[in-house]
N, C-alpha and C. Protein backbone atom coordinates (compact mmCIF):
# COMPACT_ATOMS: atom_id res chain seq x y z
N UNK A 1 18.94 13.11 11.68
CA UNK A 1 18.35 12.22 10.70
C UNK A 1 17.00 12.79 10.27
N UNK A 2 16.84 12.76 8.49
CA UNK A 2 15.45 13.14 8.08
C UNK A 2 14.44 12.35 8.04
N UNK A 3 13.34 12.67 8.51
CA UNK A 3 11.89 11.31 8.57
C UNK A 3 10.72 11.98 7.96
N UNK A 4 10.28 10.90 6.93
CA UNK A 4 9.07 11.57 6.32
C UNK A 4 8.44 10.09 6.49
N UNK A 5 7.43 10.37 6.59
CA UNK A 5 6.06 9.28 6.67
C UNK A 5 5.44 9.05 5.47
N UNK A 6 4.96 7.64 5.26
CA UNK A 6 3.88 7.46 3.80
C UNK A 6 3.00 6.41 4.05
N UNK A 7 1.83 6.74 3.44
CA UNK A 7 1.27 5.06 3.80
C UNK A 7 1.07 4.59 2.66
N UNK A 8 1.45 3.36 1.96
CA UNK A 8 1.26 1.82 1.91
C UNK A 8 0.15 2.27 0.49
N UNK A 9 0.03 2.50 -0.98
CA UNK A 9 -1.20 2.86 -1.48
C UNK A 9 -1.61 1.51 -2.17
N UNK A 10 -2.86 1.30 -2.81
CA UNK A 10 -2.77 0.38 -3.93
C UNK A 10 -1.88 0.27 -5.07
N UNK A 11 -1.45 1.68 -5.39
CA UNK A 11 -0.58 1.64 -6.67
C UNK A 11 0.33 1.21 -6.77
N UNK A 12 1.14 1.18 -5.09
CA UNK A 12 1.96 0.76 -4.63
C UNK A 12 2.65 -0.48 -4.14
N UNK A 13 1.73 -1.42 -4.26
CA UNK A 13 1.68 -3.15 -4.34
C UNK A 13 2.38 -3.55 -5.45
N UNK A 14 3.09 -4.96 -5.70
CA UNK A 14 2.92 -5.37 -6.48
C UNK A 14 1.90 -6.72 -6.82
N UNK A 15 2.33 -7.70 -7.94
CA UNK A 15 1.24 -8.60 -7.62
C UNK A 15 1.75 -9.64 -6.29
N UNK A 16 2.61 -9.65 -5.71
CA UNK A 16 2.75 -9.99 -4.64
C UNK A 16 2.28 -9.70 -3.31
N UNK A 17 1.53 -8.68 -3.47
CA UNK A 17 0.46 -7.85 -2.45
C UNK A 17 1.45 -7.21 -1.66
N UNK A 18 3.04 -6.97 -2.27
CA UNK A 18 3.59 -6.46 -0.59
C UNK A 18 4.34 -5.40 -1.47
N UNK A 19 5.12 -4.22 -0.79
CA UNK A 19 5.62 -3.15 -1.62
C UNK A 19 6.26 -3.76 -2.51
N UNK A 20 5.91 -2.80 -3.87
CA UNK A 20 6.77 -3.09 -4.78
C UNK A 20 7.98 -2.36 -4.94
N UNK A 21 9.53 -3.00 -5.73
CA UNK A 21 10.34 -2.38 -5.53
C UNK A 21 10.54 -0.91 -6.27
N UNK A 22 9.67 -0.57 -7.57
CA UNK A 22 9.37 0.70 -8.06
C UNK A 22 8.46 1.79 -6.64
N UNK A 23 8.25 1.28 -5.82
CA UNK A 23 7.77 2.06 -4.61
C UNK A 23 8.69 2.35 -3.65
N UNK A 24 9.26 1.65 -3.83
CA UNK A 24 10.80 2.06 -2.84
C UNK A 24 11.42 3.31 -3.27
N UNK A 25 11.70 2.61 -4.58
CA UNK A 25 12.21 4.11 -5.30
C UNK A 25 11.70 5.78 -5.56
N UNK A 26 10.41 5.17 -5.39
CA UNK A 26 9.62 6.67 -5.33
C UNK A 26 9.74 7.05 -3.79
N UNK A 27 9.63 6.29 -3.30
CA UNK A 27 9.47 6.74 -1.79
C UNK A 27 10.72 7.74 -1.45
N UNK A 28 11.51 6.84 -2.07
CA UNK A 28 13.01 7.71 -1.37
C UNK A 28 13.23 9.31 -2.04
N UNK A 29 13.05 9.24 -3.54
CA UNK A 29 12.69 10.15 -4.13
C UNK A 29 12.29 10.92 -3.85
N UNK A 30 10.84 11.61 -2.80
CA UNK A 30 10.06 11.91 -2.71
C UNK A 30 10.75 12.55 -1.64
N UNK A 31 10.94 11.38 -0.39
CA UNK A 31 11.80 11.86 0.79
C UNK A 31 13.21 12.91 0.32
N UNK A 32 13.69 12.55 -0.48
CA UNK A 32 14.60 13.44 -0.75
C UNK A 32 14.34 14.91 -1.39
N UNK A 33 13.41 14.62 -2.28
CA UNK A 33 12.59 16.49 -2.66
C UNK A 33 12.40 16.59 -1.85
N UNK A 34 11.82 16.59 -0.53
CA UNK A 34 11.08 17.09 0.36
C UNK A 34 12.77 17.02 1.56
N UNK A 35 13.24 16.86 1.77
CA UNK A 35 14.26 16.88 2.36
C UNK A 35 15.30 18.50 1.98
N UNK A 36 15.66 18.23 0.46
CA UNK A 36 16.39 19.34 -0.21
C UNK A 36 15.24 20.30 -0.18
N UNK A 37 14.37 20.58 -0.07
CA UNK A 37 13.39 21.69 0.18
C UNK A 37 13.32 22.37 1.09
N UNK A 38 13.35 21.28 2.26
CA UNK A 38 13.16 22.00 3.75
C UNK A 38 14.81 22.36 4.25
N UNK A 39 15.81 22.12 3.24
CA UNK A 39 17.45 22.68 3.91
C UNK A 39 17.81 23.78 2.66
N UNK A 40 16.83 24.77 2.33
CA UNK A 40 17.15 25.78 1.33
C UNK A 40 17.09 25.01 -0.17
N UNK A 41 16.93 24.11 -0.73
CA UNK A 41 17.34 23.46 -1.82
C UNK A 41 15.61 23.17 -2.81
N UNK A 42 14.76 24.19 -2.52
CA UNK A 42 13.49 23.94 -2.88
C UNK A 42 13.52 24.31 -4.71
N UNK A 43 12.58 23.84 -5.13
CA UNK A 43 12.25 23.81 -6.86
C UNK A 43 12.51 25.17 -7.59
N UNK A 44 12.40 26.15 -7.05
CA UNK A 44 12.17 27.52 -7.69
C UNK A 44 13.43 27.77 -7.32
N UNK A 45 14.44 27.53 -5.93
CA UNK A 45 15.74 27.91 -5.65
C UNK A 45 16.59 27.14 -6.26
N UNK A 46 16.60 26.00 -6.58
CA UNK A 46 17.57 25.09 -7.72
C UNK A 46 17.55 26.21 -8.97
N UNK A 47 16.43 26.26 -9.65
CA UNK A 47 15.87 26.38 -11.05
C UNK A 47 16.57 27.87 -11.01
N UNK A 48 16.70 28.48 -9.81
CA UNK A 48 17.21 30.01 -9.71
C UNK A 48 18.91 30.04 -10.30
N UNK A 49 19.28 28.86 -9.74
CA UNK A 49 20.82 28.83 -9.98
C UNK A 49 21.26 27.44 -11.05
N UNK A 50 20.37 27.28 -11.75
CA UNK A 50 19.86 26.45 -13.35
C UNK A 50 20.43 25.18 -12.59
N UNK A 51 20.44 24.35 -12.04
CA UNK A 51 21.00 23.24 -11.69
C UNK A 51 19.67 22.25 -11.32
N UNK A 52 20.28 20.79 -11.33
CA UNK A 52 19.52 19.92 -10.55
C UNK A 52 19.67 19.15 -10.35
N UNK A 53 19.51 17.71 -9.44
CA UNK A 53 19.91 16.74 -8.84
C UNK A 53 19.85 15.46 -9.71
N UNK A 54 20.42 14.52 -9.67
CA UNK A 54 20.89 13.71 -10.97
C UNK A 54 21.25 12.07 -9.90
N UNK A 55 20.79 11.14 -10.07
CA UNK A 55 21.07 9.87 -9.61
C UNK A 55 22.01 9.19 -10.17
N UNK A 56 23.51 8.34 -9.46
CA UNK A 56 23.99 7.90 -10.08
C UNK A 56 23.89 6.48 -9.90
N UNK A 57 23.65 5.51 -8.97
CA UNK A 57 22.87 4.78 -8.58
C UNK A 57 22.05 4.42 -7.33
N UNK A 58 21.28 3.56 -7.15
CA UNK A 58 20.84 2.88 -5.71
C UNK A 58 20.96 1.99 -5.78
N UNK A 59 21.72 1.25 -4.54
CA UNK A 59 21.74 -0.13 -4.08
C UNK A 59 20.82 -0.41 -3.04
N UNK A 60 19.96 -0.91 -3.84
CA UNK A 60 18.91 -1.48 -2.23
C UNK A 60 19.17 -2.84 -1.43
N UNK A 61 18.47 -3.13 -0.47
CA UNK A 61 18.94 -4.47 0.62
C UNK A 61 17.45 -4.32 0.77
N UNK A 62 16.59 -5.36 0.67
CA UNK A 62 15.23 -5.60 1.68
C UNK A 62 15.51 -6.78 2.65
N UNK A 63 14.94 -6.52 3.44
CA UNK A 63 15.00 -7.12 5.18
C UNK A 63 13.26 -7.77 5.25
N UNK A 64 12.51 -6.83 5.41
CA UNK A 64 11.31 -7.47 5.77
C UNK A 64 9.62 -6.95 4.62
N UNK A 65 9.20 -7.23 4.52
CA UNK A 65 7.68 -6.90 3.81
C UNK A 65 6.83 -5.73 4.42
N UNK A 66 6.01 -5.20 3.17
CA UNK A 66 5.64 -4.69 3.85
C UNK A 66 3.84 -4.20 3.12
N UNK A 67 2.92 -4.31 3.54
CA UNK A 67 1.59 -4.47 3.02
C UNK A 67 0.79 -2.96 2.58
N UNK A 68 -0.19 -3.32 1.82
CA UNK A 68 -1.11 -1.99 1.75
C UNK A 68 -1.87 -1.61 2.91
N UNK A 69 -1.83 -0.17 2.97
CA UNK A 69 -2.38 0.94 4.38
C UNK A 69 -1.61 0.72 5.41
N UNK A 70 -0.23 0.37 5.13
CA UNK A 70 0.70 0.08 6.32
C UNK A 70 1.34 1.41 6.55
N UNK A 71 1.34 2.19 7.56
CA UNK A 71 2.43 3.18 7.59
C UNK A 71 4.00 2.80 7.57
N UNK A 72 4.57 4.14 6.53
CA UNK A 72 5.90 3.60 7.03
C UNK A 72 6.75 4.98 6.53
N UNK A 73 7.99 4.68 7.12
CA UNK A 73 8.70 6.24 7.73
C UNK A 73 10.21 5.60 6.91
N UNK A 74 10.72 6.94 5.69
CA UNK A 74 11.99 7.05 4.90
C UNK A 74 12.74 7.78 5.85
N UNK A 75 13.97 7.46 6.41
CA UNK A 75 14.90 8.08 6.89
C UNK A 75 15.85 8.29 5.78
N UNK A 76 16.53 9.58 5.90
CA UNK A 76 17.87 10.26 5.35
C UNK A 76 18.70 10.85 5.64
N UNK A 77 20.26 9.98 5.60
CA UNK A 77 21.20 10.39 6.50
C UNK A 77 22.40 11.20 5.02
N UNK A 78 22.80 12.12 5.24
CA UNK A 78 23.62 12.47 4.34
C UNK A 78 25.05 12.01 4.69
N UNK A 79 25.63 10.66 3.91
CA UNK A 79 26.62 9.90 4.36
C UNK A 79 28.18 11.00 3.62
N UNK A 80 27.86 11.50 2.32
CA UNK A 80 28.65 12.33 1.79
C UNK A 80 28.58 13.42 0.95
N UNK A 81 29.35 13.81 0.55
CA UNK A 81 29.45 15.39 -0.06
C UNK A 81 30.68 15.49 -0.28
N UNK A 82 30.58 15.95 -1.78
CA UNK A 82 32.42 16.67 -2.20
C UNK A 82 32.36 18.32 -2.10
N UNK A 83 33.56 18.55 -1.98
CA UNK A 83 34.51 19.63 -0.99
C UNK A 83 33.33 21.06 -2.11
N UNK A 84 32.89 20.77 -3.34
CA UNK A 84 32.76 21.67 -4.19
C UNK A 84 30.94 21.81 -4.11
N UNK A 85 30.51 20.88 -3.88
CA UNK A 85 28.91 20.06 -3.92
C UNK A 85 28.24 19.12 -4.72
N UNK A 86 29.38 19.09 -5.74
CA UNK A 86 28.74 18.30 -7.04
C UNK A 86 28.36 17.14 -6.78
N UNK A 87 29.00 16.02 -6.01
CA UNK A 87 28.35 15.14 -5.38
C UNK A 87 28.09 14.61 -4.06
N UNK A 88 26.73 13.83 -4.21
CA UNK A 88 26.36 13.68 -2.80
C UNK A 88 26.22 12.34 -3.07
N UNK A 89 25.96 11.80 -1.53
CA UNK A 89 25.76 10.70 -0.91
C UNK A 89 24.63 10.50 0.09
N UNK A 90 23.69 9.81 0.09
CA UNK A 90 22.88 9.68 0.88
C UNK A 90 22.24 8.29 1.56
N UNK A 91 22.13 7.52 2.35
CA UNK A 91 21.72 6.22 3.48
C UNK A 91 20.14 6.64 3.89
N UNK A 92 19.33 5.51 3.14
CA UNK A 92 18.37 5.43 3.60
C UNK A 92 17.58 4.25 4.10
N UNK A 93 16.81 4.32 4.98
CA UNK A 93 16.26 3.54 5.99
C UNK A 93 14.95 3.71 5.77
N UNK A 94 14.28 2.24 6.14
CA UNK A 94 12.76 1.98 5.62
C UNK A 94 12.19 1.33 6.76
N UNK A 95 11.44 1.61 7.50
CA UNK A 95 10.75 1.51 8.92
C UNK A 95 8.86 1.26 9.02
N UNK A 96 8.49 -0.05 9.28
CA UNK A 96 7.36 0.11 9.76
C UNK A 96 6.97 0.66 11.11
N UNK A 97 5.42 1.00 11.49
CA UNK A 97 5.12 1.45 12.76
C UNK A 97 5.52 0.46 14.53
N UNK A 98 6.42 -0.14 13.78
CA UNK A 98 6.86 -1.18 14.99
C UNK A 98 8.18 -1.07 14.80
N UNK A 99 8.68 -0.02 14.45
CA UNK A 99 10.49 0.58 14.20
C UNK A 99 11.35 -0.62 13.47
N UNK A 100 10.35 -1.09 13.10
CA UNK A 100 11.50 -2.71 12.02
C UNK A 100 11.61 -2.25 10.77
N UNK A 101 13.58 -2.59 10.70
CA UNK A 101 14.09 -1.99 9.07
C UNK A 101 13.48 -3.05 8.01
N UNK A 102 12.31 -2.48 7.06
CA UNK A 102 12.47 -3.34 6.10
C UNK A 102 13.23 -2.92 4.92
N UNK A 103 14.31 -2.16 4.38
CA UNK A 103 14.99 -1.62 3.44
C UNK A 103 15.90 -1.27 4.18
N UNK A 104 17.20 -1.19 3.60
CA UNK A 104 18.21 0.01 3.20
C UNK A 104 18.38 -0.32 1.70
N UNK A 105 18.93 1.43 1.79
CA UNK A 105 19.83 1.93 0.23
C UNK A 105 20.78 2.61 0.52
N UNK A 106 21.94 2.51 -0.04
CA UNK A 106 22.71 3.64 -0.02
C UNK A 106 22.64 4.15 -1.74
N UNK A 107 22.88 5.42 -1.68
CA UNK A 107 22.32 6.26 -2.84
C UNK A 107 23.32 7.17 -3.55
N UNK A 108 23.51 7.61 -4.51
CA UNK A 108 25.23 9.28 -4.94
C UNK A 108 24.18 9.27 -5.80
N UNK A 109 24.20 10.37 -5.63
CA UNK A 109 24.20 11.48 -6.73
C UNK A 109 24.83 12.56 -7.17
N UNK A 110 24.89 13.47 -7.93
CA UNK A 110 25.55 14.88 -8.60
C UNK A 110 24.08 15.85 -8.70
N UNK A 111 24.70 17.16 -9.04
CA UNK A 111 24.32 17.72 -9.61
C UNK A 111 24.68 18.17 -10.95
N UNK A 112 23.43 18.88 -11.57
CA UNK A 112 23.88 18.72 -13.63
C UNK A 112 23.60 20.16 -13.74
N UNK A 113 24.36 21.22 -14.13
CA UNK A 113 23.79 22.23 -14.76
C UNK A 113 23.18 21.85 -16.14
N UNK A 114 21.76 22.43 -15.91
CA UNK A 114 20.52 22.12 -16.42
C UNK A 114 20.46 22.91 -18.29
N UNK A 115 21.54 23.72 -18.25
CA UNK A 115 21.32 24.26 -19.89
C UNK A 115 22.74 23.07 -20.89
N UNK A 116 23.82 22.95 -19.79
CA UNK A 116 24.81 22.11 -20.36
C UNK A 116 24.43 20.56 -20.80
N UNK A 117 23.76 20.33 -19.51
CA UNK A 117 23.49 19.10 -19.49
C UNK A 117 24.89 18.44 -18.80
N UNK A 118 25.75 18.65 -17.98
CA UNK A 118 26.99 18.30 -17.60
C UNK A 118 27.09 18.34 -16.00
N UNK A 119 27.75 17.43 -15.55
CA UNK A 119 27.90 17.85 -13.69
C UNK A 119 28.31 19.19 -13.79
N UNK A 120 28.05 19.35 -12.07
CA UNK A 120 28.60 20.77 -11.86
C UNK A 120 28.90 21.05 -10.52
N UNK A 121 29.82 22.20 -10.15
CA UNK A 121 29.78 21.93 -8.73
C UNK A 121 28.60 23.36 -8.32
N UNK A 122 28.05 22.93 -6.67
CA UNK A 122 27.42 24.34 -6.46
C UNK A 122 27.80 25.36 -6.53
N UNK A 123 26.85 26.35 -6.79
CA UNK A 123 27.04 27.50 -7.12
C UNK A 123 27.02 27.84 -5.06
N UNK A 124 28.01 28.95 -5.09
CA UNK A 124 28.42 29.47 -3.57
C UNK A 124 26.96 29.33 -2.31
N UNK A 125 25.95 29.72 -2.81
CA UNK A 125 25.25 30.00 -2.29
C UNK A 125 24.20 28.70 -1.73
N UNK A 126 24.20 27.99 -2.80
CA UNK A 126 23.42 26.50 -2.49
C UNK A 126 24.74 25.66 -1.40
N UNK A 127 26.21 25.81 -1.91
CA UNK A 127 26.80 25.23 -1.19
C UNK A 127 26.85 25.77 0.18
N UNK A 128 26.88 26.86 0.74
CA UNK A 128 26.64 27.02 2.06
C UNK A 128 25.73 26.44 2.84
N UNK A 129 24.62 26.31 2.11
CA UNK A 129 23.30 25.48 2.98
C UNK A 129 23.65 23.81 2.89
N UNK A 130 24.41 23.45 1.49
CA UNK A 130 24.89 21.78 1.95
C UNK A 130 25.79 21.41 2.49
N UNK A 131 26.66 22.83 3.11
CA UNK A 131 27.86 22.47 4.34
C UNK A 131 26.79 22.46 5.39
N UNK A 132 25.53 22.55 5.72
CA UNK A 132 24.86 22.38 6.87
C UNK A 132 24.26 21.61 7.14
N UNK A 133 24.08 20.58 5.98
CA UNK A 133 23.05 19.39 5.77
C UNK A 133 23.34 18.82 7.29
N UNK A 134 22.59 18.06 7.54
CA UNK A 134 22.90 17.30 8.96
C UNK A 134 23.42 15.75 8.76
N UNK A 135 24.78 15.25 8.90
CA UNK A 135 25.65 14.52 8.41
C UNK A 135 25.43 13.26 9.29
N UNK A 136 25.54 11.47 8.85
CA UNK A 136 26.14 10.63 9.36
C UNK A 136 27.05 10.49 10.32
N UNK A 137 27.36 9.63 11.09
CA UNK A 137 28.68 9.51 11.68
C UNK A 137 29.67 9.35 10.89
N UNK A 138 29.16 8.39 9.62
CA UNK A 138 30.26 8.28 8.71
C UNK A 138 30.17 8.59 7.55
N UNK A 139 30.20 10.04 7.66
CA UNK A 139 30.19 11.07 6.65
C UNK A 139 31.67 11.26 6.31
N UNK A 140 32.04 11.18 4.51
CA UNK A 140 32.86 11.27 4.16
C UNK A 140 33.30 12.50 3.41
N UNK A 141 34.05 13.18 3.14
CA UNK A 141 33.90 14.18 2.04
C UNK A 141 34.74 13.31 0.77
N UNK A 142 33.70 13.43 -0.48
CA UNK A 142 33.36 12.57 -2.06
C UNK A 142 34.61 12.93 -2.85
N UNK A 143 35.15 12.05 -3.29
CA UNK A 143 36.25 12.44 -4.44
C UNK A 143 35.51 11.93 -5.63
N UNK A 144 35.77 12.29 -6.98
CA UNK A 144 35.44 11.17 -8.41
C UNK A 144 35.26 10.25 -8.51
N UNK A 145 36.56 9.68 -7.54
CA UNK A 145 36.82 8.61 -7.42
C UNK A 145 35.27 7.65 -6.49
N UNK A 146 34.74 7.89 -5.77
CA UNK A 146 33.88 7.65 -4.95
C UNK A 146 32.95 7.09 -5.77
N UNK A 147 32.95 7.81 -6.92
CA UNK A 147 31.32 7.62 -8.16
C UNK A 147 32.15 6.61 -9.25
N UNK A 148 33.75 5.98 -9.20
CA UNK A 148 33.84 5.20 -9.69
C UNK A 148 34.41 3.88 -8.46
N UNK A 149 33.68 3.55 -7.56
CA UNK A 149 34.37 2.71 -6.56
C UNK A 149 33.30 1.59 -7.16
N UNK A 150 32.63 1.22 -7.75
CA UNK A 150 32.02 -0.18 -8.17
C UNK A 150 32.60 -0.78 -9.80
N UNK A 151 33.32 -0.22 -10.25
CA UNK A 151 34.13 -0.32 -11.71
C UNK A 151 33.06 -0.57 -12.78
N UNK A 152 31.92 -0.54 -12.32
CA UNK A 152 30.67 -0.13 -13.83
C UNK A 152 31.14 0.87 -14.33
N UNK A 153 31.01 0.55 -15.94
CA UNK A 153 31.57 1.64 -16.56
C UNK A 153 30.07 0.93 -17.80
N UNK A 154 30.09 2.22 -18.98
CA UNK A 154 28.79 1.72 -19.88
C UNK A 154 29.70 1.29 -21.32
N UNK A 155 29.19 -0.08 -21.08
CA UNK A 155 29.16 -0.74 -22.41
C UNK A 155 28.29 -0.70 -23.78
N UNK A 156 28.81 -0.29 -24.82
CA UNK A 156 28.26 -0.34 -26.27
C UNK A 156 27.46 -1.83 -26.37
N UNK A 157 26.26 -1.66 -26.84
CA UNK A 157 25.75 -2.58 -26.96
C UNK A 157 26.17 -3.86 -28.43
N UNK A 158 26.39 -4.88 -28.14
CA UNK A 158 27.10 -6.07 -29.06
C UNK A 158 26.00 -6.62 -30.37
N UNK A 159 26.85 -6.29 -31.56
CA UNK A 159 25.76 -7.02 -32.40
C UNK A 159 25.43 -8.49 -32.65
């Protein structure tokens, strides 16, 4: 499991004085660049093989609050991956300094070759390092199908 630490900023409040949910999202974000960095997958090595990482959604759950100058620690479990690399899956966990979950997300994404603008699968070389990612118990390997298991599909907007 991946752990990165953050503390708690002002920017990071909302007017409710407790994280806001646009802070969640960065947080995980953040944890995840810094995650794909430290397993071969860093900014200049994407950009080498024109690709880049692409969100298809997050489902968050909050459990408990959590305040400004509070430490707190993003876990990342890589729940899936398809056979090619194009998409991933990732479970994340939101922890104050007293090991209490206040978040989960579970997370998919793809990758987009970056001149097409289109998914893509990895190129050989990135995929060797994401057959090594360090996996869930219930790590699945991703079909299409996986990125259509909630039946959202995008609707034209109605006049």
């Amino acid at each position: 499991m991946y752990k990165k630490q953050f503390e708690i900023r002002w920017s990071d409040v909302d007017a409710n004085g407790h994280l806001a949910n646009s802070a969640y999202t960065n947080f995980m974000s953040h944890a995840r660049m810094s995650f794909f960095g430290e397993h071969g997958f860093s900014m200049p090595e994407i950009r080498k093989h024109n690709v880049g990482p692409v969100v298809f959604y997050e489902h968050m759950f909050y459990f408990k609050e959590s305040f400004i100058g509070a430490p707190i620690t993003v876990t990342i479990e890589v729940s899936g991956l398809s056979e090619d690399g194009m998409l991933f899956m990732f479970k994340h966990n939101f922890y104050n300094e007293n090991g209490d979950n206040l978040a989960y997300c579970e997370m998919q994404g793809g990758w987009i070759d970056l001149k097409e603008r289109k998914l893509t699968s990895l190129p050989q070389a990135l995929l060797d390092l994401a057959e090594k990612f360090p996996k869930s118990e219930d790590f699945k390997v991703l079909t299409k199908q996986d990125t259509r298991k909630h039946g959202v599909r995008p609707r034209p907007m109605q006049a």
